[in-house]
PDB file of N, CA and C in Angstrom:
ATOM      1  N   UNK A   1     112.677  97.100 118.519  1.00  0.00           N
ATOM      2  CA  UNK A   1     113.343  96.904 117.255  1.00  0.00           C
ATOM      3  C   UNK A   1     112.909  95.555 116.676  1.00  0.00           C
ATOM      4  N   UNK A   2     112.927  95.356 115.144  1.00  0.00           N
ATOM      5  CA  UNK A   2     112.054  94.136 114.677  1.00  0.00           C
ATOM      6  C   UNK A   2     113.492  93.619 114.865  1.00  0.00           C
ATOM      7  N   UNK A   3     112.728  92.009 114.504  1.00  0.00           N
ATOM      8  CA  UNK A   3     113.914  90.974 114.577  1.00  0.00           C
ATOM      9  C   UNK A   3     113.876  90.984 112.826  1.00  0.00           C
ATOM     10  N   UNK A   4     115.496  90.327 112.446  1.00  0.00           N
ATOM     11  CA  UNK A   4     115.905  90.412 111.595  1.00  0.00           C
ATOM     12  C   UNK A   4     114.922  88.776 110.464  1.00  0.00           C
ATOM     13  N   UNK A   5     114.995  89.300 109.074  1.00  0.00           N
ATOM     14  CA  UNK A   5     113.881  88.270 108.558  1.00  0.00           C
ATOM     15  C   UNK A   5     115.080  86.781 108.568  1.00  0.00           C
ATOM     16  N   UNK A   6     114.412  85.885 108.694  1.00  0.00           N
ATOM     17  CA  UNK A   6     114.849  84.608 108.001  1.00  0.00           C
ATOM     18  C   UNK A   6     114.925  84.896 106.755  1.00  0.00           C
ATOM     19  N   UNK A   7     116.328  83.661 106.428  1.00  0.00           N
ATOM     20  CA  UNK A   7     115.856  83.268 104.621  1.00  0.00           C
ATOM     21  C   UNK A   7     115.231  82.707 104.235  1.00  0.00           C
ATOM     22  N   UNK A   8     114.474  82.309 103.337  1.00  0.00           N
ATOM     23  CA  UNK A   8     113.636  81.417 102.521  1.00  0.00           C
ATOM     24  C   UNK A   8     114.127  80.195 102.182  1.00  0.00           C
ATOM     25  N   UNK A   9     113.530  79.194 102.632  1.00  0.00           N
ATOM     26  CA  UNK A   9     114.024  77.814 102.320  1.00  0.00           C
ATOM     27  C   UNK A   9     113.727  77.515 101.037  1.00  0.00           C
ATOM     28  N   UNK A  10     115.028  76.489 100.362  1.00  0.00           N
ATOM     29  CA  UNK A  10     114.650  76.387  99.267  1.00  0.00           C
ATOM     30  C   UNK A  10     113.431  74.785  99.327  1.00  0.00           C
ATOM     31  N   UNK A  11     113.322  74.954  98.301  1.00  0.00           N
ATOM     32  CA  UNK A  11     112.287  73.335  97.861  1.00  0.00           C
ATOM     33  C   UNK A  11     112.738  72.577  96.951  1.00  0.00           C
ATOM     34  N   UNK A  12     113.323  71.321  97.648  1.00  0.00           N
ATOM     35  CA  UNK A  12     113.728  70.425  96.165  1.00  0.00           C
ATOM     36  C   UNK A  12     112.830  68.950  96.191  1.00  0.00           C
ATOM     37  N   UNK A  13     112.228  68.087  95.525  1.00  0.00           N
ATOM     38  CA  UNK A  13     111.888  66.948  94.884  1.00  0.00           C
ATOM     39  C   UNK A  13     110.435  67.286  94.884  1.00  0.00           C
ATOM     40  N   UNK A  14     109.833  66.372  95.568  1.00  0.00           N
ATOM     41  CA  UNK A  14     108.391  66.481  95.075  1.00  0.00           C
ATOM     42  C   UNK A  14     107.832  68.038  95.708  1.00  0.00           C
ATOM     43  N   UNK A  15     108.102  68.575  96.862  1.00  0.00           N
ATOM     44  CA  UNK A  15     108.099  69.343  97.436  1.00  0.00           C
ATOM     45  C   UNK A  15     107.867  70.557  96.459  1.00  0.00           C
ATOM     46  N   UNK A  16     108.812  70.505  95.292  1.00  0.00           N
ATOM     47  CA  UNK A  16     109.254  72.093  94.726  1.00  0.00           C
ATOM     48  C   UNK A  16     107.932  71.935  93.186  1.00  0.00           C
ATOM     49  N   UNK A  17     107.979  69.926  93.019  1.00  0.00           N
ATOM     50  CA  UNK A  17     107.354  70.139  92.438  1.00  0.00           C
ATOM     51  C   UNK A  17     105.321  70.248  92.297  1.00  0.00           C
ATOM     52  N   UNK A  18     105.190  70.050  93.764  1.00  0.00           N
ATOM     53  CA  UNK A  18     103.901  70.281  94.657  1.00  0.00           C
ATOM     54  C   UNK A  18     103.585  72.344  94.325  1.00  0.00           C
ATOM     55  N   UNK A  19     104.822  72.551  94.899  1.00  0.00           N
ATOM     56  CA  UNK A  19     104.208  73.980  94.666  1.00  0.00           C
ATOM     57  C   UNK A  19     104.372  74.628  93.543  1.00  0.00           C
ATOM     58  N   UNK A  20     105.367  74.456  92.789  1.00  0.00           N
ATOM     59  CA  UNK A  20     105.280  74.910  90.936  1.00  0.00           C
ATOM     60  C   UNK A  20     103.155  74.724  90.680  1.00  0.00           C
ATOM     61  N   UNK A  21     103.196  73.341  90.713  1.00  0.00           N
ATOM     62  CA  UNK A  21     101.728  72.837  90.026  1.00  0.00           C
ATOM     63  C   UNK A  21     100.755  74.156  91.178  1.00  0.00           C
ATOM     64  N   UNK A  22     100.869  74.011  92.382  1.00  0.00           N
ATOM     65  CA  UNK A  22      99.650  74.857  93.246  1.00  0.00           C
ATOM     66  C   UNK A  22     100.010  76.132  92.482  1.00  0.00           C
ATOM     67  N   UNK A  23     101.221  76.845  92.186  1.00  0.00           N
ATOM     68  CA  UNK A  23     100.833  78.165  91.908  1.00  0.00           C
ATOM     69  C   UNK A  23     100.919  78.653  90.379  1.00  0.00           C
ATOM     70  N   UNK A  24     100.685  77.195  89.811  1.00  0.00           N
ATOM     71  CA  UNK A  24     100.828  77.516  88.150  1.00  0.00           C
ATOM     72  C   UNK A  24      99.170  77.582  87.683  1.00  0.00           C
ATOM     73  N   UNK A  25      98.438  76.781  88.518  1.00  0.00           N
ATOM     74  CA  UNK A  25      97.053  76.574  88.551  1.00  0.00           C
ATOM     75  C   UNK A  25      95.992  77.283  90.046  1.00  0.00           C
ATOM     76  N   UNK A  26      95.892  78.691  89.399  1.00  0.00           N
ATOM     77  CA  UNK A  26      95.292  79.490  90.486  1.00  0.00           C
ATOM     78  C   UNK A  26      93.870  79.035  90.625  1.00  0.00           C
ATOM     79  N   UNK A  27      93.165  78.999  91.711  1.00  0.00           N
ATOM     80  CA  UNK A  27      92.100  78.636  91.803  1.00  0.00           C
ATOM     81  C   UNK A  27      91.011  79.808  91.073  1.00  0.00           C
ATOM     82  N   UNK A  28      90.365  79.734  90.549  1.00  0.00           N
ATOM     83  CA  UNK A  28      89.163  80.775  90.083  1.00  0.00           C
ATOM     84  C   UNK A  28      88.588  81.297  91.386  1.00  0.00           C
ATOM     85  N   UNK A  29      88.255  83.231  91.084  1.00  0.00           N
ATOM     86  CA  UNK A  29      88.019  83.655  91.781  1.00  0.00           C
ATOM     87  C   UNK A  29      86.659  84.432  91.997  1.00  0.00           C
ATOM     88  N   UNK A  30      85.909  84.688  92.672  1.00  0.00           N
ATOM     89  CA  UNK A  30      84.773  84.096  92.547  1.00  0.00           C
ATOM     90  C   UNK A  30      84.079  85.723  92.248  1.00  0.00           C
ATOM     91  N   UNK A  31      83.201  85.960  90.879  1.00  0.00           N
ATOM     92  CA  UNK A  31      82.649  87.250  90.671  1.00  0.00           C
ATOM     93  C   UNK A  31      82.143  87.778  91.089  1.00  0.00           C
ATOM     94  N   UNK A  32      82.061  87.112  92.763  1.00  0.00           N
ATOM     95  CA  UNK A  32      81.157  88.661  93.689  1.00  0.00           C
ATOM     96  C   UNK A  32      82.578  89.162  94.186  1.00  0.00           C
ATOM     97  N   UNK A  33      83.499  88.208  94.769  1.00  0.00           N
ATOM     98  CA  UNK A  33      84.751  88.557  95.291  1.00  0.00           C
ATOM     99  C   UNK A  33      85.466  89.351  94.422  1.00  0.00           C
ATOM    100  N   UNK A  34      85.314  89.591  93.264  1.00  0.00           N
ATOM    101  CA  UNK A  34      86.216  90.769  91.957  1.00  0.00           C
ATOM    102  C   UNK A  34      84.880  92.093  92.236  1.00  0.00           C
ATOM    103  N   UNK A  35      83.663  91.676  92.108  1.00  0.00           N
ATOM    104  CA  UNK A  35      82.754  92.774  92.157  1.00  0.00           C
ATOM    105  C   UNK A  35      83.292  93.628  93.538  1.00  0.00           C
ATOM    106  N   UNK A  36      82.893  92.982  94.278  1.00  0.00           N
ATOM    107  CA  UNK A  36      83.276  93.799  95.997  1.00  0.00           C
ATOM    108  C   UNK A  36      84.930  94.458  96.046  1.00  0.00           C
ATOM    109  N   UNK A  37      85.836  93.784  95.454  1.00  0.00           N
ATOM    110  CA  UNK A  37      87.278  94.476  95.381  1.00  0.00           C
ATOM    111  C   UNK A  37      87.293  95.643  94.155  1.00  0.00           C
ATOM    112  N   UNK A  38      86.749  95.848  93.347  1.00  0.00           N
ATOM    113  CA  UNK A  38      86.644  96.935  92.674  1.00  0.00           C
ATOM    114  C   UNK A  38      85.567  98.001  92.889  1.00  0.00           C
ATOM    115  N   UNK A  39      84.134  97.587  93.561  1.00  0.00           N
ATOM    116  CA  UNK A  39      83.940  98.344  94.522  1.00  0.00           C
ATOM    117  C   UNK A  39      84.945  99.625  95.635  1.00  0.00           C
ATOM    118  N   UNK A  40      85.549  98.129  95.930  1.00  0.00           N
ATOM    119  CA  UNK A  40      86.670  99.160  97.263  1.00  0.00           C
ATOM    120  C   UNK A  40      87.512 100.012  96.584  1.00  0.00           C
ATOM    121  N   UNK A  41      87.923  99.518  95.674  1.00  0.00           N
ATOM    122  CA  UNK A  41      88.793 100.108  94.478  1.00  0.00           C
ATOM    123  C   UNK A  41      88.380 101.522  94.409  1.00  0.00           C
ATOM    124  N   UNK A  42      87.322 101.705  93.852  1.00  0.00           N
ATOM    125  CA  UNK A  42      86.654 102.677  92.993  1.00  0.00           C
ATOM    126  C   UNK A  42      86.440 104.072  94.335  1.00  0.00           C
ATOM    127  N   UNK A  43      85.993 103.171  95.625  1.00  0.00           N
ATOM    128  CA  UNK A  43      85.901 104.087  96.319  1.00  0.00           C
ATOM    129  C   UNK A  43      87.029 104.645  96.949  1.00  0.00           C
ATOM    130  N   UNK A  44      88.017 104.317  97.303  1.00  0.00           N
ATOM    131  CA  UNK A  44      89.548 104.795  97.734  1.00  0.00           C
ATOM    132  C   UNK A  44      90.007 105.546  96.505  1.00  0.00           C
ATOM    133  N   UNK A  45      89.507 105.184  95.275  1.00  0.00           N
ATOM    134  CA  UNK A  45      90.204 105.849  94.226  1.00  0.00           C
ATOM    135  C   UNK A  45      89.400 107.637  94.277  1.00  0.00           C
ATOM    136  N   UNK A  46      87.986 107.193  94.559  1.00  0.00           N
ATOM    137  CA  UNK A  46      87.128 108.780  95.060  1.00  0.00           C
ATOM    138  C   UNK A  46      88.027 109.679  95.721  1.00  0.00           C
ATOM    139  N   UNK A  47      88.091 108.918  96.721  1.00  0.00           N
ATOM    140  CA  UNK A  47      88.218 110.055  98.052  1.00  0.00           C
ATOM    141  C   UNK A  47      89.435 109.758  98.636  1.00  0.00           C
ATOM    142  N   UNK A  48      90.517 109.490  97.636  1.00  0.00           N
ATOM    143  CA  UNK A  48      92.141 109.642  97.974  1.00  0.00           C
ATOM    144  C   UNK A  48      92.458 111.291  96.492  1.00  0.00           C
ATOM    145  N   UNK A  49      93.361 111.906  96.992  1.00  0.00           N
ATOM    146  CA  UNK A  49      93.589 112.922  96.270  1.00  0.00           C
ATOM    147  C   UNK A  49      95.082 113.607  96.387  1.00  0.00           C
ATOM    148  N   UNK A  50      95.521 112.615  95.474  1.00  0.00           N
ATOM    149  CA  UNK A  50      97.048 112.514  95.321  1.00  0.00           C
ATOM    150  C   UNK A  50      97.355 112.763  94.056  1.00  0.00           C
ATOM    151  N   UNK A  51      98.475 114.087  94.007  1.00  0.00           N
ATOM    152  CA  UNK A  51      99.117 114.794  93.225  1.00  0.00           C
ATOM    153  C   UNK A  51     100.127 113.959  92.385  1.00  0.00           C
ATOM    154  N   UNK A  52      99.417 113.436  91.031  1.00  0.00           N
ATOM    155  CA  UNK A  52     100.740 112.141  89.949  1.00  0.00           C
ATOM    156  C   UNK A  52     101.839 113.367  88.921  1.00  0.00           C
TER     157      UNK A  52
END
């Protein structure tokens, strides 16, 4: 049986405001890394065959 989740700590002073800025400013991602994920994309999208 899993163990039950923790809660999420909150973040207060510089802390909360360290990670606001890291996830307001995503790093650029790099156009072979989008090429190769829509690749995978395209092919799971082939050869999956599910009734919408």
């Amino acid at each position: 049986m899993a163990r039950p989740i923790k809660e999420t700590p909150e973040l207060f002073g510089k802390d909360a405001e360290r990670f606001e800025k890291l996830i307001s400013q995503p790093l650029p991602v790099p156009e072979s890394d989008r090429d190769r994920a829509r690749k995978a994309y395209e092919i799971m999208k082939s050869i999956s065959n599910f009734q919408w």
